[in-house]
C-alpha atoms as a PDB file:
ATOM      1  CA  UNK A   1     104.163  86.011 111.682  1.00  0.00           C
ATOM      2  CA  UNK A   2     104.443  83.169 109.198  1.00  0.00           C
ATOM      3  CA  UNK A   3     102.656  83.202 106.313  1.00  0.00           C
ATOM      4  CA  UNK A   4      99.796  81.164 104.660  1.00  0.00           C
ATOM      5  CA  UNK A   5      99.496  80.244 101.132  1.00  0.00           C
ATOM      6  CA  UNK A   6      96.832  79.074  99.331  1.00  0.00           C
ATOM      7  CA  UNK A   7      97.611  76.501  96.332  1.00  0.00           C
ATOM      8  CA  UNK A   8      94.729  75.334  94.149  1.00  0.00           C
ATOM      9  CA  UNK A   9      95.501  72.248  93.215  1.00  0.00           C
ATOM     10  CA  UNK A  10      97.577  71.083  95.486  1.00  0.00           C
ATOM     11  CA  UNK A  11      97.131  67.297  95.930  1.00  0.00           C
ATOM     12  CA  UNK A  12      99.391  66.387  92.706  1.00  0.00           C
ATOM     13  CA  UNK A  13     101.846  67.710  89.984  1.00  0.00           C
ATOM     14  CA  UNK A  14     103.473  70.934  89.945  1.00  0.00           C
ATOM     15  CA  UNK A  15     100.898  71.859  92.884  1.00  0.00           C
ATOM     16  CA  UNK A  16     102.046  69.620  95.192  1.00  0.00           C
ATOM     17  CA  UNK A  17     105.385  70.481  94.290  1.00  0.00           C
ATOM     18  CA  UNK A  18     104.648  74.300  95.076  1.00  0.00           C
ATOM     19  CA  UNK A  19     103.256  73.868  98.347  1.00  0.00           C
ATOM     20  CA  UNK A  20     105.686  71.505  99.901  1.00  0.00           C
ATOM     21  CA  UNK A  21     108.541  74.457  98.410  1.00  0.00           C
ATOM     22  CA  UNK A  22     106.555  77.164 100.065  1.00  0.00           C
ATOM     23  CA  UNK A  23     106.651  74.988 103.503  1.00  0.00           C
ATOM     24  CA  UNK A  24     110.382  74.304 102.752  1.00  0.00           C
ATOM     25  CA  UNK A  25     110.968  78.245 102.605  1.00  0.00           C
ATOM     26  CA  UNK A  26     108.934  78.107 106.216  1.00  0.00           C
ATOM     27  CA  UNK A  27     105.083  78.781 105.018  1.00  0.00           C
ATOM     28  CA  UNK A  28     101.874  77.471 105.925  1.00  0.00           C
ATOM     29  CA  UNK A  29      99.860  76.048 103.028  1.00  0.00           C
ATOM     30  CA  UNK A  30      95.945  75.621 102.811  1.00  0.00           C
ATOM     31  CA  UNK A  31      95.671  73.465  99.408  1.00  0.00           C
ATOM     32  CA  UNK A  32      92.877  72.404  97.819  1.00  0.00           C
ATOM     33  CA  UNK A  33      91.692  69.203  95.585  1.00  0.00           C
ATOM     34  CA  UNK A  34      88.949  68.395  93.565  1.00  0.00           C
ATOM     35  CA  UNK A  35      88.372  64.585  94.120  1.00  0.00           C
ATOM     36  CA  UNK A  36      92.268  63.478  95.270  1.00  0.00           C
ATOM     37  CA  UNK A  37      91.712  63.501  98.930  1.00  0.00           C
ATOM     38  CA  UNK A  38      94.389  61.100  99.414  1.00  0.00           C
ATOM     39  CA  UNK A  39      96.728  62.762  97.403  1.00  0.00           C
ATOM     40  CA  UNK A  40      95.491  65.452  99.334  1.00  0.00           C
ATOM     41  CA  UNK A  41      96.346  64.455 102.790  1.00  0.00           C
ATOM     42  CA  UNK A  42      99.606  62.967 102.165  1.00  0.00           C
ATOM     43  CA  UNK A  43     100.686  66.481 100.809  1.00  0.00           C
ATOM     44  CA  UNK A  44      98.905  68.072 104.106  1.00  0.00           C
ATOM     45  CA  UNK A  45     101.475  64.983 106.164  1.00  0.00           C
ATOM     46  CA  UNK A  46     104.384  65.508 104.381  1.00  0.00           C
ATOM     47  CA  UNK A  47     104.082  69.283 104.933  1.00  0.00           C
ATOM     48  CA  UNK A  48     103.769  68.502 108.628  1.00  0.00           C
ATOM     49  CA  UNK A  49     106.694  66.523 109.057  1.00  0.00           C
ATOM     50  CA  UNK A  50     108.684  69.573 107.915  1.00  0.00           C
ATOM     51  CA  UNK A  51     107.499  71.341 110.764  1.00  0.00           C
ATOM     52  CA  UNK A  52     104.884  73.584 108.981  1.00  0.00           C
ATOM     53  CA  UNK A  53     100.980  73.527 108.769  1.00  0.00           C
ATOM     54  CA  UNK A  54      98.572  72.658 106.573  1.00  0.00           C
ATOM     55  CA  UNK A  55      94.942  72.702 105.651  1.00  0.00           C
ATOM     56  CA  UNK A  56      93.180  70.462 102.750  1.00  0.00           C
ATOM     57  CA  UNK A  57      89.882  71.744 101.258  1.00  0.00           C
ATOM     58  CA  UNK A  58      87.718  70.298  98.619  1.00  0.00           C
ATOM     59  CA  UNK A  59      87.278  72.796  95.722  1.00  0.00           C
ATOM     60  CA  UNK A  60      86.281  72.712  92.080  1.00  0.00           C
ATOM     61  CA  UNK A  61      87.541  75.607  90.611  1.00  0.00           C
ATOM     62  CA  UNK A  62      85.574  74.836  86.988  1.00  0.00           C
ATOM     63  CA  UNK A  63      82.640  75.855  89.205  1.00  0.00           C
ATOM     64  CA  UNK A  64      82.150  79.393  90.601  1.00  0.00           C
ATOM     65  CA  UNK A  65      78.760  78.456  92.463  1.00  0.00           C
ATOM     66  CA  UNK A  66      80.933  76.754  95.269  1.00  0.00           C
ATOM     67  CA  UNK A  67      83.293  79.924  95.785  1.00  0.00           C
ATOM     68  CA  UNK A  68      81.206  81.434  98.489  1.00  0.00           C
ATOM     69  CA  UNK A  69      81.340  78.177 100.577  1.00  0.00           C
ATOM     70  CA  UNK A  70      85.029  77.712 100.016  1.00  0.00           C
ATOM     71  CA  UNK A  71      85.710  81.483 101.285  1.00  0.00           C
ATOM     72  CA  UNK A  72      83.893  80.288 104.356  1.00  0.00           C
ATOM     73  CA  UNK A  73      85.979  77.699 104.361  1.00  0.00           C
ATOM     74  CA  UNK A  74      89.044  79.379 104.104  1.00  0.00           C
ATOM     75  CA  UNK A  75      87.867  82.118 106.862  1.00  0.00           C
ATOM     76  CA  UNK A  76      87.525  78.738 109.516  1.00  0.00           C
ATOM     77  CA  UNK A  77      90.495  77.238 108.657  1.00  0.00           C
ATOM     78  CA  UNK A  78      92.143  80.538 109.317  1.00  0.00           C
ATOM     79  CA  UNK A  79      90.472  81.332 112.755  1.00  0.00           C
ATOM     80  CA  UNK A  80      90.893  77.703 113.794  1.00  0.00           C
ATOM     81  CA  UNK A  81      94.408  77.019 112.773  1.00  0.00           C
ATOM     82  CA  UNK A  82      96.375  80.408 112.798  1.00  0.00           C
ATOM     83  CA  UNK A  83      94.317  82.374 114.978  1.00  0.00           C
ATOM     84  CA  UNK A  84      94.180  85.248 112.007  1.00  0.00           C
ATOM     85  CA  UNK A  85      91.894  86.997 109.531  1.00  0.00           C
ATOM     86  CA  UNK A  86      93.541  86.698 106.312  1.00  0.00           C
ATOM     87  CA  UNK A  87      95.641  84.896 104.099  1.00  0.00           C
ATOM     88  CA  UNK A  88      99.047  85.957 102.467  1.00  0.00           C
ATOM     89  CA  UNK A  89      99.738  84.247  99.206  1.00  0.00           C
ATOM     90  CA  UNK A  90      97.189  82.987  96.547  1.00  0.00           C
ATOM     91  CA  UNK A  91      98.577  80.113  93.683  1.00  0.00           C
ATOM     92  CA  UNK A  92      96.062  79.882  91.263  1.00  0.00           C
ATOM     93  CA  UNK A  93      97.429  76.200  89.979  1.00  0.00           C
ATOM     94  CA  UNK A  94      94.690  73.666  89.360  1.00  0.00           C
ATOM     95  CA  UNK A  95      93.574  72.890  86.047  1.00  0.00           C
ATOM     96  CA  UNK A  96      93.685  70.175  83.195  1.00  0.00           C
ATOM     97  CA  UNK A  97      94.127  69.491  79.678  1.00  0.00           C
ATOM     98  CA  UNK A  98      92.783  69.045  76.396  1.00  0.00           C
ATOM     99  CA  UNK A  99      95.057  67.900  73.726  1.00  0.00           C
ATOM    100  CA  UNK A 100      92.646  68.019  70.512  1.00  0.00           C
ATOM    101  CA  UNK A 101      93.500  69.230  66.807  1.00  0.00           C
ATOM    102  CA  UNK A 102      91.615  73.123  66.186  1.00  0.00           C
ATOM    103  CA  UNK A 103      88.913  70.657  63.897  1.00  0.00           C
ATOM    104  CA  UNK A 104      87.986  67.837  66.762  1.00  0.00           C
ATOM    105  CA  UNK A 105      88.032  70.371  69.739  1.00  0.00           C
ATOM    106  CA  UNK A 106      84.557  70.295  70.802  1.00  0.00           C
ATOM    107  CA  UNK A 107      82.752  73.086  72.319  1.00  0.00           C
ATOM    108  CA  UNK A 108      82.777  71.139  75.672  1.00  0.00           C
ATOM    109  CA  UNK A 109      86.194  71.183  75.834  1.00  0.00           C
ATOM    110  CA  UNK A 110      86.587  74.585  74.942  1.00  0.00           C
ATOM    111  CA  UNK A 111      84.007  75.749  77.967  1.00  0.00           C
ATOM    112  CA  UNK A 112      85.318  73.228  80.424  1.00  0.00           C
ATOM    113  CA  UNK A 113      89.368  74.959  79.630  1.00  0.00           C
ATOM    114  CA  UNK A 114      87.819  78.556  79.962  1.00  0.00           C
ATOM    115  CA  UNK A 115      85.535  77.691  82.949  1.00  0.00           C
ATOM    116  CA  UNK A 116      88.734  76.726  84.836  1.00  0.00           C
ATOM    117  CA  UNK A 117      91.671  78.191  83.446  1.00  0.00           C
ATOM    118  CA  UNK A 118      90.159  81.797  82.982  1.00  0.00           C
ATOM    119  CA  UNK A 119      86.852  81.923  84.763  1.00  0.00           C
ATOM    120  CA  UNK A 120      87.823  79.896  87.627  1.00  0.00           C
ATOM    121  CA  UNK A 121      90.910  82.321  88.449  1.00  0.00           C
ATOM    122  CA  UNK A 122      89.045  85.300  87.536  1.00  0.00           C
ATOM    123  CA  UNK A 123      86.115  84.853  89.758  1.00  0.00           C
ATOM    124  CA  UNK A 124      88.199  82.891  92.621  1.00  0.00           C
ATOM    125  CA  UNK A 125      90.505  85.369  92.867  1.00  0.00           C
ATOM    126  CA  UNK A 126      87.787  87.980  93.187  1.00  0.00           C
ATOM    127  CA  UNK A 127      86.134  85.826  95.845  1.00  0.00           C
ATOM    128  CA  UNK A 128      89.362  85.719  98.218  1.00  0.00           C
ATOM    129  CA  UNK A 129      90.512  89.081  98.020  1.00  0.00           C
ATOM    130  CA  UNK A 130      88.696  90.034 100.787  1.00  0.00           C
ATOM    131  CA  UNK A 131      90.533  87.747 102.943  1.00  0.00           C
ATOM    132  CA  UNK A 132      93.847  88.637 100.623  1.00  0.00           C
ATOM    133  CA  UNK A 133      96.362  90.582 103.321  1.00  0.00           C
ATOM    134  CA  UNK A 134      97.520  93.949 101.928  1.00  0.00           C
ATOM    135  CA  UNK A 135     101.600  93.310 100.478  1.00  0.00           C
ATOM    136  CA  UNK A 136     100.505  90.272  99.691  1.00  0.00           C
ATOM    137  CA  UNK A 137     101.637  87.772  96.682  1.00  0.00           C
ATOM    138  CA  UNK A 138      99.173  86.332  93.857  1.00  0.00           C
ATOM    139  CA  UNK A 139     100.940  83.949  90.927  1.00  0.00           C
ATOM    140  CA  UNK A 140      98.911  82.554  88.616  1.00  0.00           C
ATOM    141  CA  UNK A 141     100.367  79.363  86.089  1.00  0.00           C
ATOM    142  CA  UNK A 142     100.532  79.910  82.211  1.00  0.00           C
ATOM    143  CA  UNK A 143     102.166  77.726  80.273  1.00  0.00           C
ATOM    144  CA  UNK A 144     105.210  77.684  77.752  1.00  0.00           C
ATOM    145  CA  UNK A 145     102.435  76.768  75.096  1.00  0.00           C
ATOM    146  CA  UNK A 146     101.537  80.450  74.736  1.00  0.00           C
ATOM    147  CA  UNK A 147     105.104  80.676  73.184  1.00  0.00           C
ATOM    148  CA  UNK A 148     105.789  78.153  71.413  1.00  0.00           C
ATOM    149  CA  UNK A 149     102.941  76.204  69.369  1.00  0.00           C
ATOM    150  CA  UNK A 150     102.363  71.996  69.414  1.00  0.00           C
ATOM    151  CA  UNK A 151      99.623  71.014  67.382  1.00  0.00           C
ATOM    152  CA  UNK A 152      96.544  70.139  69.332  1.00  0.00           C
ATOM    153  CA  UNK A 153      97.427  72.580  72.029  1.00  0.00           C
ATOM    154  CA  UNK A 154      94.897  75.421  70.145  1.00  0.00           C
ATOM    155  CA  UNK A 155      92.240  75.434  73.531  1.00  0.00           C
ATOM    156  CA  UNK A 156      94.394  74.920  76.341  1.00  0.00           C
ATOM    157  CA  UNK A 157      96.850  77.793  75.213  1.00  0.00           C
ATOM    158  CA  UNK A 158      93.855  80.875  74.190  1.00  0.00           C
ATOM    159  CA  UNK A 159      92.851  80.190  78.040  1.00  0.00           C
ATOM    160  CA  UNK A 160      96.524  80.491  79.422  1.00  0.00           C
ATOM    161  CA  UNK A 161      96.623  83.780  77.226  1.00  0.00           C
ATOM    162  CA  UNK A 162      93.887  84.997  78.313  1.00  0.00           C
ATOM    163  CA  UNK A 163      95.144  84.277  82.462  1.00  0.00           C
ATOM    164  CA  UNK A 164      98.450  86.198  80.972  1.00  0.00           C
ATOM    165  CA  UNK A 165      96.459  89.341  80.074  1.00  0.00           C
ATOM    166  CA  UNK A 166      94.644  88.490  83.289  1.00  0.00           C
ATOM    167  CA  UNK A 167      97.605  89.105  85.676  1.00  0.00           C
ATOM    168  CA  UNK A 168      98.476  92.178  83.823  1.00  0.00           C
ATOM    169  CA  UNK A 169      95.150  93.983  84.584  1.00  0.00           C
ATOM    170  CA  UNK A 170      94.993  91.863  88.432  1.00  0.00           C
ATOM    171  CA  UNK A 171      98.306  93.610  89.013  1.00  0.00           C
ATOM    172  CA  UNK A 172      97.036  97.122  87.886  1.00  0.00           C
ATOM    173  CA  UNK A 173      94.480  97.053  90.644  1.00  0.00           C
ATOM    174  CA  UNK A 174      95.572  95.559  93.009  1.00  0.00           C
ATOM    175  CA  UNK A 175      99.105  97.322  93.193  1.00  0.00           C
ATOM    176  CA  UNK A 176      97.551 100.268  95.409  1.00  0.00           C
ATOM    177  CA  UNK A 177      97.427  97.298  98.359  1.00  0.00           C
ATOM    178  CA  UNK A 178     100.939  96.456  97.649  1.00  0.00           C
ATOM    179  CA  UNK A 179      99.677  93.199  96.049  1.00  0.00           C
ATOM    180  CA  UNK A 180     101.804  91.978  93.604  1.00  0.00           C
ATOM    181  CA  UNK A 181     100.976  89.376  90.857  1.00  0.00           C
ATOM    182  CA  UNK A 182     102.951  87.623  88.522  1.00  0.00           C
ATOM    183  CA  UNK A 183     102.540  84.607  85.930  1.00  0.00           C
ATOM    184  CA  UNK A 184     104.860  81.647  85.870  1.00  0.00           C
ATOM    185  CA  UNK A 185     104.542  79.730  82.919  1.00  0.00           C
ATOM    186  CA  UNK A 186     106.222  76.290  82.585  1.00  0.00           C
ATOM    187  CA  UNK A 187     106.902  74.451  79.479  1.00  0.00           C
ATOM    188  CA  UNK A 188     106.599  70.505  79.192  1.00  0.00           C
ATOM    189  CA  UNK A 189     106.655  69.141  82.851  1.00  0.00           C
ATOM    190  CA  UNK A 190     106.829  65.316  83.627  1.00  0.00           C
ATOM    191  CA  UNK A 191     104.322  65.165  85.751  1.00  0.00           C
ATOM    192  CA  UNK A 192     100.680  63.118  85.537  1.00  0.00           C
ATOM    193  CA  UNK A 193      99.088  66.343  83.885  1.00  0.00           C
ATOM    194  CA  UNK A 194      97.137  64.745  80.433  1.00  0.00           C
ATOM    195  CA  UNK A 195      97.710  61.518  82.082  1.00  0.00           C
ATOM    196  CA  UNK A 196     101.255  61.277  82.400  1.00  0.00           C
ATOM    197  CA  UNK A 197     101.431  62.460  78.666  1.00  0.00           C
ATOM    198  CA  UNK A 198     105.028  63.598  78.686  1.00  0.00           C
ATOM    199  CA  UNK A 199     106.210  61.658  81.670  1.00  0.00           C
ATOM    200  CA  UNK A 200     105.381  58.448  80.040  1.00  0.00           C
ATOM    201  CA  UNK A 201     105.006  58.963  76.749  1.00  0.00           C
ATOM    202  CA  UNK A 202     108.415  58.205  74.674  1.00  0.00           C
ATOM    203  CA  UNK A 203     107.179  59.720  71.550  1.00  0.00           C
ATOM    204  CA  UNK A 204     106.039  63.414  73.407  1.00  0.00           C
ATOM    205  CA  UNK A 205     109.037  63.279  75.698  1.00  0.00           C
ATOM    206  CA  UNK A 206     111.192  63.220  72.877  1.00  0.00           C
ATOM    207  CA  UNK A 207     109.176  65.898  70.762  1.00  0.00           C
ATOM    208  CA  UNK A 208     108.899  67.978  73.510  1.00  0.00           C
ATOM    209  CA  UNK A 209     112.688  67.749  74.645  1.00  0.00           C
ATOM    210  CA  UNK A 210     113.574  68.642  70.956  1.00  0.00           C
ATOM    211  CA  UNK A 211     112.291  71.867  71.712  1.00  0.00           C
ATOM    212  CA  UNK A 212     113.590  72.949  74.841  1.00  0.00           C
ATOM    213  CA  UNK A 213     117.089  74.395  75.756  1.00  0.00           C
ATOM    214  CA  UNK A 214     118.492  71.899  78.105  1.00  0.00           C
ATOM    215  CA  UNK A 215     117.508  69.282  75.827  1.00  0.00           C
ATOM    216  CA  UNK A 216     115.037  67.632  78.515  1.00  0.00           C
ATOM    217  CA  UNK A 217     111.644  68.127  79.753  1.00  0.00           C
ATOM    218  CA  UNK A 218     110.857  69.522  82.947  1.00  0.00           C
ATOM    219  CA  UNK A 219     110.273  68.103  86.321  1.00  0.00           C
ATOM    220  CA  UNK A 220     108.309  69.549  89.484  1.00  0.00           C
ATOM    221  CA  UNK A 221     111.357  70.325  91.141  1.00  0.00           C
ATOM    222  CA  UNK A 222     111.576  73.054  88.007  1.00  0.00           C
ATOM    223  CA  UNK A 223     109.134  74.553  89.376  1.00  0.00           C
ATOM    224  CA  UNK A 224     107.959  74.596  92.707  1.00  0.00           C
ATOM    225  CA  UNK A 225     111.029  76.870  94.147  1.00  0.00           C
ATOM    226  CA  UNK A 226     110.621  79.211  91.382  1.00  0.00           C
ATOM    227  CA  UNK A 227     106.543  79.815  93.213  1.00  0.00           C
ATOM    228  CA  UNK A 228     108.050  79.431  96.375  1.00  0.00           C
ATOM    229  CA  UNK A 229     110.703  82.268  95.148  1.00  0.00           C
ATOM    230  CA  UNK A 230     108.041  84.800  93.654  1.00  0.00           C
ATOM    231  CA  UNK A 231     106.020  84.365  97.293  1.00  0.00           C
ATOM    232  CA  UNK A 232     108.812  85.400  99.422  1.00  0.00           C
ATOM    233  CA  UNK A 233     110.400  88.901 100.411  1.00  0.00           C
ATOM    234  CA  UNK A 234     113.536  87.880  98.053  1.00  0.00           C
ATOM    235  CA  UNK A 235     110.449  89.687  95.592  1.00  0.00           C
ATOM    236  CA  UNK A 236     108.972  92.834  95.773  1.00  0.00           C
END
């Protein structure tokens, strides 16, 4: 039976790039978007044309009061398109960025990071697991800037710590239905995340290339196979 995946986030950026990897590897993908239906739909095309299927919903993971609807969602899409009950993979992906110093962040910011980054995957996660097949695969993204520090990153990286500790404890109890769940955590990606900060931004593509191994920012090809990877029986 082939598989389905579910990647928040999946009309742009390293979302995108996950779900068309997953469909390379030979998965189906239902992705989700918040308002880049067109985005949306040329991922759901592009996933066609390598043979696979795919499902777009609309979803804001920043709020939790549209979680029941989406599970209904999700519970039609399965019926209707693969004939099934459940799911195999969840990709907890979509978020955004703040780039502020510790002194301008305002409390907006603050809530709107922790509503998606932390309470979005907590309560999401919770909300699918129903429909979350036993042996199956959860990843959820971190980033590199729980590692190393870049001014202005103080918000963004206390919510990606907290999703770290998160996995920990979603891999505790889950592990008695042979769920496994890992965090992949990418460091400075050129993609549009913060606008296209690092992609098109001489000044941060520079700083944050100084930093890194390789001696160049990341791109989406990075990253994708590496989801793609943790998803598939290579991983157990």
């Amino acid at each position: 039976m082939n598989t389905v995946s579910i990647v928040t986030g999946g009309s742009r950026g390293l979302g995108r790039n996950s779900a068309i990897n997953i469909a390379r590897r030979g998965g189906d993908v239902i992705l989700t978007y918040r308002t880049g239906a067109e985005g949306a739909a040329e991922v759901v095309a592009e996933i066609e044309a390598l043979g696979r299927k795919a499902v777009a919903l609309q979803l804001d993971t920043g709020s939790t009061a549209g979680f029941a609807d989406f599970v209904t969602q999700v519970r039609s899409a399965l019926h209707s398109t693969w004939g099934r009950d459940s799911f195999d993979h969840l990709v907890n992906n979509a978020g955004h960025g703040e780039m502020a110093s510790l002194t301008e962040t305002s409390e907006a910011q603050f809530d709107a990071l922790f509503a998606v980054h932390v309470k979005g995957v907590y309560f999401l996660t919770q909300a699918l697991l129903p429909l979350l097949a036993d042996g199956g695969r959860i990843v959820n993204f971190s980033t590199g800037l729980t590692r190393v520090s870049y001014p202005g990153f103080s918000a963004y990286a206390a919510a990606k710590g907290a999703v770290e500790i998160l996995t920990i404890y979603m891999a505790r109890e889950l592990g008695s239905r042979g769920i496994t769940v890992n965090t992949i955590a990418p460091g400075a990606i050129a993609t549009d995340f913060l606008g296209g900060a690092v992609r098109d931004t001489p000044a941060y593509n520079d700083a944050f290339a100084a930093m890194i191994a390789l001696g160049r920012v990341g791109q989406p090809d990075d990253i994708g196979p590496a989801v793609a990877s943790l998803l598939s029986n290579d991983n157990h």
